[in-house]
Every structure is written in C-alpha cells, then in structure tokens.
N, C-alpha and C. Protein backbone atom coordinates (compact mmCIF):
# COMPACT_ATOMS: atom_id res chain seq x y z
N UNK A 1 0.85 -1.19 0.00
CA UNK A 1 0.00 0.00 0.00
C UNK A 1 0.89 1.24 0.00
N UNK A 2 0.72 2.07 -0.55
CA UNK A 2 1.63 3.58 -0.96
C UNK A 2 0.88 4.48 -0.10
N UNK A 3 1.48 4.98 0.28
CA UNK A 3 0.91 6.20 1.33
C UNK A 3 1.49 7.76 0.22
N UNK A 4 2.30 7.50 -0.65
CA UNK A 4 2.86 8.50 -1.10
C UNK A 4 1.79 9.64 -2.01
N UNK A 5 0.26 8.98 -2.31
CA UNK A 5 -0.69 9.31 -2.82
C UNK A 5 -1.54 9.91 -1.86
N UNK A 6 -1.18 9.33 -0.33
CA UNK A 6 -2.30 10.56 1.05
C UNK A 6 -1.63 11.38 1.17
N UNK A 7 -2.17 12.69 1.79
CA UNK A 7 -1.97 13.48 2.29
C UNK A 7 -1.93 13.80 3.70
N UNK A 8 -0.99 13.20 3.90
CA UNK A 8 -0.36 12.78 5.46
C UNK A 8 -0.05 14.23 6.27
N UNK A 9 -0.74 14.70 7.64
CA UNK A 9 -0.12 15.70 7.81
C UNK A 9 -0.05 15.55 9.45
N UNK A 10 0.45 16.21 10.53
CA UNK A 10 0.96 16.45 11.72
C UNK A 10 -0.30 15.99 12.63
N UNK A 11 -1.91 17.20 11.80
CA UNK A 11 -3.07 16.89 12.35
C UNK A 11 -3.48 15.66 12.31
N UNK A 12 -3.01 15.13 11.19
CA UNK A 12 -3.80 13.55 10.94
C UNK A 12 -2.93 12.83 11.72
N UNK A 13 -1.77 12.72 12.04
CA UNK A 13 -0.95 12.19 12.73
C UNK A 13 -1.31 12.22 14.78
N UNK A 14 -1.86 13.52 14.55
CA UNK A 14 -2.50 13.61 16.16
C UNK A 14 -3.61 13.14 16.41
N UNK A 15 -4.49 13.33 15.59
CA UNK A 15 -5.81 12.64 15.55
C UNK A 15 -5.69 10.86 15.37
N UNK A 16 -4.80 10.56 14.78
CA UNK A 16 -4.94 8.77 14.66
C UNK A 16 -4.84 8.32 15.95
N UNK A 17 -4.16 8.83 16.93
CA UNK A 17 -3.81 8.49 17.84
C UNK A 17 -4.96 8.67 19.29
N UNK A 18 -5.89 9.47 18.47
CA UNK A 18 -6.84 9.72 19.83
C UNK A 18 -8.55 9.02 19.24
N UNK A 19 -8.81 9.36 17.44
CA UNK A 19 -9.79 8.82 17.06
C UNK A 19 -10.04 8.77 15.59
N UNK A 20 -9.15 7.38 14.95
CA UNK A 20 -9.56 7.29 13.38
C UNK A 20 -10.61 7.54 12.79
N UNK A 21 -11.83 7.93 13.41
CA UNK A 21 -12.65 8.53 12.83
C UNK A 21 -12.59 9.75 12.49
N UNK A 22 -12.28 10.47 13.35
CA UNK A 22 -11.66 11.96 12.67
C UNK A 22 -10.62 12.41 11.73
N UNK A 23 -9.55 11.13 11.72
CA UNK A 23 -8.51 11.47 10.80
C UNK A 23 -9.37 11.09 9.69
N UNK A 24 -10.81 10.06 9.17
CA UNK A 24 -11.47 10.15 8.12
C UNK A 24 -12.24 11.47 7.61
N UNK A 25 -12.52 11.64 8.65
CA UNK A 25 -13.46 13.34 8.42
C UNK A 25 -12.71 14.45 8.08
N UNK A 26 -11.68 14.72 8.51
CA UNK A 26 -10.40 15.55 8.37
C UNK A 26 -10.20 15.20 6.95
N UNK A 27 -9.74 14.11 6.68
CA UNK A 27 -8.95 13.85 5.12
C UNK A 27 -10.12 14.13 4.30
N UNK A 28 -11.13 14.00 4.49
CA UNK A 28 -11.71 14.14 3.11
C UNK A 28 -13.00 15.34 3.68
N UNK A 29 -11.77 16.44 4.41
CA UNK A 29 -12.26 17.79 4.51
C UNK A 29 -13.90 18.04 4.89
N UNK A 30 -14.23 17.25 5.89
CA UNK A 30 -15.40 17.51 6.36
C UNK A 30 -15.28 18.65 7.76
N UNK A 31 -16.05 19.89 6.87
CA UNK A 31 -15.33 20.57 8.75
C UNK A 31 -16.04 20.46 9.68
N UNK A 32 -15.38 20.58 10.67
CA UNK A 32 -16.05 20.74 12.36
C UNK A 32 -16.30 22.26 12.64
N UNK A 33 -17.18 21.71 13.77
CA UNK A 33 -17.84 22.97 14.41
C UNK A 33 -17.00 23.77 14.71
N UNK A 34 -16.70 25.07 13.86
CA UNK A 34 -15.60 26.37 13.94
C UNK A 34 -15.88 27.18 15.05
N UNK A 35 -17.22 26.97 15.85
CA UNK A 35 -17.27 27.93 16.96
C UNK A 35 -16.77 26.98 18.12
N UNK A 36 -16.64 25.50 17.90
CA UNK A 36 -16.18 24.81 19.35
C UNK A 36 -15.08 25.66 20.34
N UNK A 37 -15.88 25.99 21.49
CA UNK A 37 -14.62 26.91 22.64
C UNK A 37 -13.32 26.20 22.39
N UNK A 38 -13.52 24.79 22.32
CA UNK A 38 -11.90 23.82 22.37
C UNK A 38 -11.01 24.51 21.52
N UNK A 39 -11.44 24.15 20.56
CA UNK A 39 -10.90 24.76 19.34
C UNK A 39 -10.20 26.23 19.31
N UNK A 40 -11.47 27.30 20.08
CA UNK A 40 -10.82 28.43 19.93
C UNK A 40 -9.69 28.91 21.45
N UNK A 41 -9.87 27.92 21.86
CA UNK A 41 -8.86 28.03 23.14
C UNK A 41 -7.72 27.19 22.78
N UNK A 42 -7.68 26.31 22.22
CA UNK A 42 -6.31 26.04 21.43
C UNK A 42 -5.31 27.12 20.34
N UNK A 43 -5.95 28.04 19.61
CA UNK A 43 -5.55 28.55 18.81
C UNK A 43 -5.02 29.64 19.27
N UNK A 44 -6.17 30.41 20.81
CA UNK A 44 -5.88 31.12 21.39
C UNK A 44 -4.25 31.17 22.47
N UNK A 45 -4.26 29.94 22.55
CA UNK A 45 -3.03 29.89 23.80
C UNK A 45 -1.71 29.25 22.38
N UNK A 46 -1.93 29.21 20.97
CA UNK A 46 -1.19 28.89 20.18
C UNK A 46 -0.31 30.59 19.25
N UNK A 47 -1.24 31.43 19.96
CA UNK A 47 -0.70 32.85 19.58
C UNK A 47 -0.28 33.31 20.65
N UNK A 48 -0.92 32.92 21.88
CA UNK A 48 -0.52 34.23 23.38
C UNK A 48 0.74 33.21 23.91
N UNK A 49 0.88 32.39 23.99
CA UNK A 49 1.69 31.70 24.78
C UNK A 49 3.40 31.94 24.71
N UNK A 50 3.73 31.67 23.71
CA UNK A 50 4.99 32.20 23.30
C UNK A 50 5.52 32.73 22.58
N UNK A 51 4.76 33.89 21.98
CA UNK A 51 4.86 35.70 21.74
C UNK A 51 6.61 35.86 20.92
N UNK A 52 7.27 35.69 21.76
CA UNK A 52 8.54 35.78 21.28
C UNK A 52 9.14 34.78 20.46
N UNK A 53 9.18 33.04 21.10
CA UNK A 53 9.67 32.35 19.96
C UNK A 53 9.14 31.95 18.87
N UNK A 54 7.27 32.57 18.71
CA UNK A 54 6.68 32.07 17.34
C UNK A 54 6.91 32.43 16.52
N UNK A 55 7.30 31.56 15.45
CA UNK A 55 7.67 31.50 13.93
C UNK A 55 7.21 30.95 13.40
N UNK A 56 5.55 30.74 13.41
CA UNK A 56 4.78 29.44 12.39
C UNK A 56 5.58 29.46 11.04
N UNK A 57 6.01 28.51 11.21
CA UNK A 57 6.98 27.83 9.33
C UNK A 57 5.66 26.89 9.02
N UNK A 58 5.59 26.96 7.70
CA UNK A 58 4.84 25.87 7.21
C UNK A 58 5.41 25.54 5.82
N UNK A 59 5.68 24.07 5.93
CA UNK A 59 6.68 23.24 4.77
C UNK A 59 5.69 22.42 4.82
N UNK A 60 5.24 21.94 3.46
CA UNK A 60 4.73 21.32 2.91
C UNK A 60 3.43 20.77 4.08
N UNK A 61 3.33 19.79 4.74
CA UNK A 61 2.13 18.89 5.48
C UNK A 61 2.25 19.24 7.02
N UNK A 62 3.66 20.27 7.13
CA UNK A 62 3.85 20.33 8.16
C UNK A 62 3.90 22.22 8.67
N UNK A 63 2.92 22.15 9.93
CA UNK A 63 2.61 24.11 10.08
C UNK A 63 3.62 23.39 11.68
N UNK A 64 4.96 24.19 11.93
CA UNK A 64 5.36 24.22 13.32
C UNK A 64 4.85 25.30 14.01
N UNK A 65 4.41 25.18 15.33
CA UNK A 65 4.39 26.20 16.45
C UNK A 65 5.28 26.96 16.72
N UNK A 66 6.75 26.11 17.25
CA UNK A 66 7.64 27.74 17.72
C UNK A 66 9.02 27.23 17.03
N UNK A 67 9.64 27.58 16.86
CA UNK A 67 11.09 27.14 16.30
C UNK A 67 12.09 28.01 16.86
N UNK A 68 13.24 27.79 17.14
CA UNK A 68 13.83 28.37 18.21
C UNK A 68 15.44 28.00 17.87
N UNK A 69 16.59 28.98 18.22
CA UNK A 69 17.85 27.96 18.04
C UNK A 69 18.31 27.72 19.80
N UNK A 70 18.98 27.35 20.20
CA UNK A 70 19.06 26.79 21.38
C UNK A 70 20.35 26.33 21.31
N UNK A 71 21.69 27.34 21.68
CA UNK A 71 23.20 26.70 21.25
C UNK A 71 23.01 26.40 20.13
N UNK A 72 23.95 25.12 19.44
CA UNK A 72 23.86 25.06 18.30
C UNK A 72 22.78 24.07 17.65
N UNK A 73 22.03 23.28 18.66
CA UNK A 73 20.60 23.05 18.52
C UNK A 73 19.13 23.83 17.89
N UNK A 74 18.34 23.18 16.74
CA UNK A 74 17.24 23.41 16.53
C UNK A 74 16.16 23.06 17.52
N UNK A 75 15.28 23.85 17.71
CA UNK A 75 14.32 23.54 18.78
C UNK A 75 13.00 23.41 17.62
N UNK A 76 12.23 22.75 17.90
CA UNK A 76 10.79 22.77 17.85
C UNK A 76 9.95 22.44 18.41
N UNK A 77 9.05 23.57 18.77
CA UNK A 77 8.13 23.10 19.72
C UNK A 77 6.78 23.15 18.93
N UNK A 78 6.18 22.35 20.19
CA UNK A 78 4.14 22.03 19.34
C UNK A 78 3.88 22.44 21.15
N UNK A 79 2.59 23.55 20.88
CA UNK A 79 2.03 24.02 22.01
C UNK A 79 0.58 23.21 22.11
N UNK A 80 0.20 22.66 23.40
CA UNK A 80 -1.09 22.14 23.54
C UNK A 80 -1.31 22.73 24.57
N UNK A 81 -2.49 22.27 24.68
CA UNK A 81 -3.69 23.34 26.54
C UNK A 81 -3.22 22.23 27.05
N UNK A 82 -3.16 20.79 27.20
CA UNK A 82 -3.25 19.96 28.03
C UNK A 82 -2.37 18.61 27.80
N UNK A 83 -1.70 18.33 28.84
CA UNK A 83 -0.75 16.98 28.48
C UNK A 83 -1.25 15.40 28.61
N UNK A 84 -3.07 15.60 28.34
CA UNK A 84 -4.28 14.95 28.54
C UNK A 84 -3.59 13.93 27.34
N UNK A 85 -3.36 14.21 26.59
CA UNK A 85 -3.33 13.31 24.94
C UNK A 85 -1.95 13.17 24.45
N UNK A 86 -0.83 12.79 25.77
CA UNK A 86 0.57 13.02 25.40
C UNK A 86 1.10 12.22 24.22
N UNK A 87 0.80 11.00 24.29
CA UNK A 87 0.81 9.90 23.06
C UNK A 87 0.99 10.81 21.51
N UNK A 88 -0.28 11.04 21.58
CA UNK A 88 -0.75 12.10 20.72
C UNK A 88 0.40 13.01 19.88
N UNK A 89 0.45 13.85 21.30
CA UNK A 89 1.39 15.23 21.07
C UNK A 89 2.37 14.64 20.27
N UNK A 90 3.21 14.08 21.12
CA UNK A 90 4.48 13.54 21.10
C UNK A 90 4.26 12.35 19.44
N UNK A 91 3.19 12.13 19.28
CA UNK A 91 3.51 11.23 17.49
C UNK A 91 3.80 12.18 16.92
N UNK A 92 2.89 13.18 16.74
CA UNK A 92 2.80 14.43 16.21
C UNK A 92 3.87 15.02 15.93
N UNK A 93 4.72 15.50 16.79
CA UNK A 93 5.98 16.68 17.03
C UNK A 93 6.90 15.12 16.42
N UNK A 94 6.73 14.38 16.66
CA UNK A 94 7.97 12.92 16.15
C UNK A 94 7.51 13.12 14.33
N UNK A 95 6.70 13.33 13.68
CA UNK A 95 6.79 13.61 12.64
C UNK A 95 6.97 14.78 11.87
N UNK A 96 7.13 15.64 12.30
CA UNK A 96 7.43 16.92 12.42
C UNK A 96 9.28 17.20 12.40
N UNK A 97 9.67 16.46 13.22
CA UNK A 97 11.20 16.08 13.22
C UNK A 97 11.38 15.16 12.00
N UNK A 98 10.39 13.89 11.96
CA UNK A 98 10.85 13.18 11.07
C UNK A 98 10.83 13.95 9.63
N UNK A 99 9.46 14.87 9.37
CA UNK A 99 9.67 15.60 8.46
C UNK A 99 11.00 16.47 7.81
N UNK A 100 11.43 17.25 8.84
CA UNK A 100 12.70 17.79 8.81
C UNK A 100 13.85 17.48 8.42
N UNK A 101 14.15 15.97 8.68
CA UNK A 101 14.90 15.89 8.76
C UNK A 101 15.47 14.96 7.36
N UNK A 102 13.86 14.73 6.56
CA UNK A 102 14.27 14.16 4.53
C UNK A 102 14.67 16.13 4.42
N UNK A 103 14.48 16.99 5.20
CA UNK A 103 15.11 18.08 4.29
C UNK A 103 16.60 18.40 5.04
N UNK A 104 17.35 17.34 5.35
CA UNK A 104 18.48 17.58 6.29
C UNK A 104 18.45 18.65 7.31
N UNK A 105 17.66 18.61 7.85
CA UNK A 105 17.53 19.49 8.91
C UNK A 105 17.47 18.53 10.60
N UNK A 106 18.22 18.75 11.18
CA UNK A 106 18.56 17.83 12.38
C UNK A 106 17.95 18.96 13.52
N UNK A 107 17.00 18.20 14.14
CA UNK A 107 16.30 19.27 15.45
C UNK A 107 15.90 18.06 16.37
N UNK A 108 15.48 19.16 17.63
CA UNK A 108 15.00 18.06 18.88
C UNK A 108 13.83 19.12 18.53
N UNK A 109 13.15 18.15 19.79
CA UNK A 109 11.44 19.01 20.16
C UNK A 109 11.06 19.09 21.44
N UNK A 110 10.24 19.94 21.70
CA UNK A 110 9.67 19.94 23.03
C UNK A 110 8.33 20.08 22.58
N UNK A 111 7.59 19.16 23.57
CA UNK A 111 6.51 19.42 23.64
C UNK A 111 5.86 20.64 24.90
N UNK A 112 5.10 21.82 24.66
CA UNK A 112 5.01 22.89 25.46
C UNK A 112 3.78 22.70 26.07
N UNK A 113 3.02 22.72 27.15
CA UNK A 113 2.15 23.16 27.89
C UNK A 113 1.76 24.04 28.54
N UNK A 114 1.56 25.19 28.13
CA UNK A 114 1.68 26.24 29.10
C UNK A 114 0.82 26.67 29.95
N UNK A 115 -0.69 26.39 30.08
CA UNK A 115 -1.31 25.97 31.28
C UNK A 115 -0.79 25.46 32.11
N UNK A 116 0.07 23.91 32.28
CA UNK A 116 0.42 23.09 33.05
C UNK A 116 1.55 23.84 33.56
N UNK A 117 2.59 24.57 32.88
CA UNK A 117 3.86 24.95 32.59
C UNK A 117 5.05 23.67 32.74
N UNK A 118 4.26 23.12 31.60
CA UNK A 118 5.65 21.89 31.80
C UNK A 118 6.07 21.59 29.93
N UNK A 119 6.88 21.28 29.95
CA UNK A 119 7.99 21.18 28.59
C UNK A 119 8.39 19.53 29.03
N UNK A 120 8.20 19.02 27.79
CA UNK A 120 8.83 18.20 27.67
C UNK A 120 9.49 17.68 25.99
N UNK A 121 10.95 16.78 26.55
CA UNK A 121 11.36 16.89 25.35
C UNK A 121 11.30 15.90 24.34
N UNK A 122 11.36 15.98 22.95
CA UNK A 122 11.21 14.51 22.28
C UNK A 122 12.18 14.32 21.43
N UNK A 123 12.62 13.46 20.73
CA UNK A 123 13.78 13.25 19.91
C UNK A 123 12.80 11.79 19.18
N UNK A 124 13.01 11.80 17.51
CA UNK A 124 12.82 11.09 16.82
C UNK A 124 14.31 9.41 17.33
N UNK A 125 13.81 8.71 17.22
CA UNK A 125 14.42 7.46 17.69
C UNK A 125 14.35 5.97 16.23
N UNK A 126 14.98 5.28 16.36
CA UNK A 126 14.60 4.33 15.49
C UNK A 126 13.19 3.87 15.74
N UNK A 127 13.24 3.02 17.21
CA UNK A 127 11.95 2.95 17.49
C UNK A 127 11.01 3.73 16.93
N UNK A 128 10.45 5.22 17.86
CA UNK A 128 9.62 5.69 17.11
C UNK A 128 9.64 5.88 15.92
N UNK A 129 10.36 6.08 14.76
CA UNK A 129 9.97 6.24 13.44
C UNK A 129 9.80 5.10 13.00
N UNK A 130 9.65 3.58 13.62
CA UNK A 130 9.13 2.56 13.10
C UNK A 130 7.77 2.67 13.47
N UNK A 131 7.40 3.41 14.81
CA UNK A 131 5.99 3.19 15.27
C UNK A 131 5.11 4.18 14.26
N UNK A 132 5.76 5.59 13.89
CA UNK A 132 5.44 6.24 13.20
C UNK A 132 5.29 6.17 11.60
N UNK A 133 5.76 5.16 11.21
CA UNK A 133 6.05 4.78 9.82
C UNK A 133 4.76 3.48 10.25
N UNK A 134 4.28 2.70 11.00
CA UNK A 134 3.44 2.18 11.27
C UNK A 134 1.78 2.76 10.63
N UNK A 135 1.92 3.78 11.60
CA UNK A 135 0.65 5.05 11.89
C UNK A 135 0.53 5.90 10.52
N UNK A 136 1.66 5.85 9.78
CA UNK A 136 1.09 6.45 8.20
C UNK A 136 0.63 5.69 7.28
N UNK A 137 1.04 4.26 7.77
CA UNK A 137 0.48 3.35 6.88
C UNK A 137 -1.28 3.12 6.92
N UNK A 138 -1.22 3.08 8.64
CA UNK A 138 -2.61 2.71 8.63
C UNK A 138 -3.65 4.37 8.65
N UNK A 139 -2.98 5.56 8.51
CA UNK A 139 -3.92 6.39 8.21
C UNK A 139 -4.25 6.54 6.87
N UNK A 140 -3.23 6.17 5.79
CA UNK A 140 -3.33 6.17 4.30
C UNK A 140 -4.82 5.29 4.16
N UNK A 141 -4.57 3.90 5.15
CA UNK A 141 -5.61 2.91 4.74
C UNK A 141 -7.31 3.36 4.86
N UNK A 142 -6.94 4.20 6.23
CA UNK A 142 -8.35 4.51 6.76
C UNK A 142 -8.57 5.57 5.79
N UNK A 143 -7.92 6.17 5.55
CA UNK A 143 -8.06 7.66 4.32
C UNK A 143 -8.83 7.15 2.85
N UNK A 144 -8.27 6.20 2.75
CA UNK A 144 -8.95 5.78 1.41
C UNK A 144 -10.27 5.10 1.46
N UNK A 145 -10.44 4.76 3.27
CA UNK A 145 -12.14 3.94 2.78
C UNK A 145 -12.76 4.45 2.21
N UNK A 146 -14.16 3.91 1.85
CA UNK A 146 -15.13 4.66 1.30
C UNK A 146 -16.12 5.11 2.04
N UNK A 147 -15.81 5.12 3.31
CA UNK A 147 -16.87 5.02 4.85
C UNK A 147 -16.13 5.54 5.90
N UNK A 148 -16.57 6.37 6.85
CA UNK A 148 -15.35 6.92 7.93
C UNK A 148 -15.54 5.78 8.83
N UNK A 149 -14.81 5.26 9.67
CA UNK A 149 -14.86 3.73 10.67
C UNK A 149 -15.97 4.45 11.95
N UNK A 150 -16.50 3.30 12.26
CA UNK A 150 -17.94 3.81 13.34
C UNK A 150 -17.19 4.65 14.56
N UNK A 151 -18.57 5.42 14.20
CA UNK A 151 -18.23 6.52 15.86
C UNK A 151 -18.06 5.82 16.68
N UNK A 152 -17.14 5.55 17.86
CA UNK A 152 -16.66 5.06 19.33
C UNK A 152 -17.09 5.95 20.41
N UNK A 153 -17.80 6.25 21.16
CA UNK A 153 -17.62 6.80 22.21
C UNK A 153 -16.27 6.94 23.11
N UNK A 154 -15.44 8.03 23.40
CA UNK A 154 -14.19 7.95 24.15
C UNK A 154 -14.86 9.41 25.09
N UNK A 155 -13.42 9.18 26.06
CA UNK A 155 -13.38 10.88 26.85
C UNK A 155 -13.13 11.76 25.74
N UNK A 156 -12.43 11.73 24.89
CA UNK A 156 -12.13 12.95 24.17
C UNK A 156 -14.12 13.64 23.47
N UNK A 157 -14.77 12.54 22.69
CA UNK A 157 -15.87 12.82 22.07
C UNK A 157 -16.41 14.28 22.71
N UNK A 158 -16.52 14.30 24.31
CA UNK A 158 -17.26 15.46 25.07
C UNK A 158 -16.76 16.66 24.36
N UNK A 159 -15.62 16.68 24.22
CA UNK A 159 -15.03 18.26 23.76
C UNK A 159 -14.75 18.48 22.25
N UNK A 160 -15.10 17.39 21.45
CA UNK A 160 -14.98 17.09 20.07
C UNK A 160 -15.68 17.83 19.06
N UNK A 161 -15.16 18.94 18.11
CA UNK A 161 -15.91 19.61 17.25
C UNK A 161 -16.87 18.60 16.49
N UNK A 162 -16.46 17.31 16.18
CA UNK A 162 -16.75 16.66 15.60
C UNK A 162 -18.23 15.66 16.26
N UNK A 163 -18.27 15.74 17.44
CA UNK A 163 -19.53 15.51 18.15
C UNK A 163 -20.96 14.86 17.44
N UNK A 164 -21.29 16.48 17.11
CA UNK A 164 -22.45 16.54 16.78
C UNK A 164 -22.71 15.47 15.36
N UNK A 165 -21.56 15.77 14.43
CA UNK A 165 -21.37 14.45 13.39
C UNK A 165 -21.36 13.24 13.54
N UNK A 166 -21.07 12.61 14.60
CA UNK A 166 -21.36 11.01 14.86
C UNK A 166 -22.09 10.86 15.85
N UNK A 167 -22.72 11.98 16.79
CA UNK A 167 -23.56 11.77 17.91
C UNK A 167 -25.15 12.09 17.61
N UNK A 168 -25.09 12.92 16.63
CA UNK A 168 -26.69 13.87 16.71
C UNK A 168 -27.44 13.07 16.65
C-alpha cells in the first residue's frame, strides 16, 4: 500500500492516535464545528503563549508552532492546553522532526504546555519512526475507505468539534 498518494499531515498524525474517525473526516475535509470553545482556546493559547519564539513555518504537510535555536541546537516546539493526549502530542511533534529531517535538517522538540507549565522533550528514535512509519500506513488505509470507521464513544468525544457528526 503507498501512502505517497495521502496526504499525510501532523493533524492527521495527532488525531490517529486519539480517534480514526476523525482522521477520516479531516482527510476528506469535512469541517467541524468552527465555533467549538476547544478549538478556539487552542488557537488562542497557540498565539498568546509564546509571543517571542513564534515562527509558524509551514513546509509542505507540516505548520510548526515555535522554532527556536538553542546553542547550536534546533528547537521545535508544538504548544497544547493539556498533556491529557501526550501519546498524541508527542507522534505528532515525532513527525514533524521526522519531516525535517528528509530536508536535512537535524532538530529536537519539546513538547510545550503552558497551562500546566511543563515542557517536555522529544527526539525522533529508530523505534519511534518505526511506530510512526506504522501510523502512516494505517492512516493512508483509513483515508482511502469509502466510509469513515464507526463513531466510538471515548473521553475525548465530550469536547470534540466533531460531536455533533457522529452523535446527533
């Protein structure tokens, strides 16, 4: 199966990890509820939070949060409200590096919380880019059904733009 035909991106990469149903709705651009508070309190603490090191870059599939040099270290960070969905974060920001780095670009990451005020750091690994090279395979697969996979009830659903689409 070729994944080189999806359109693989950071979001779909965060979302597989919390609910393949959304990485179906996402890929084939179904939008969510644009007034969800979640939503706008993510975006909100994705501009106020770190004022100084933001540099949204956006290369190709990939929009970074803050980019930073740090000695002779690249930094990249991904800002979230909550370290609720760390799995998540952390696939996410691991492809983001992995991205970077087919353009020879060698960086670490932190993952930022600034509600919590905690940082933590990530580094692409063999391991993970096998787990991650895993997770593009099977989002390519789910991307191409012809059906998004059945709504699940989880904790996340409560705060889910996407809600009202598999719940109403």
């Amino acid at each position: 199966m070729k994944i080189s035909d999806v359109n693989i991106t950071g979001t779909l990469i965060w979302y597989y990890f919390i609910c393949p149903r959304e990485v179906w709705l996402m890929a084939h651009q179904i939008q969510p509820n644009e007034d969800n508070d979640f939503l706008e309190l993510g975006r909100y603490l994705h501009e106020e939070s770190y004022p100084r090191d933001t540099k949204r870059i956006r290369l190709e599939s990939i929009e970074l949060d803050v980019i930073r040099k740090h000695g002779e270290d690249i930094v990249v960070g991904e800002v979230k409200k909550s370290s609720r969905f760390l799995k998540s974060a952390t696939m996410q920001l691991l492809f983001y590096l992995k991205k970077l780095s087919e353009y020879g670009v060698t960086a670490r990451g932190e993952l930022l919380f600034p509600k919590e005020r905690k940082r933590i750091s990530v580094s692409l690994t063999p391991d993970s880019a096998r787990e991650l090279a895993a997770a593009e395979t099977e989002i390519a697969r789910i991307v191409r059904e012809e059906n998004p996979p059945p709504a699940v009830a989880i904790s996340f659903c409560r705060h889910c733009a996407y809600r009202d689409f598999c719940f109403a």
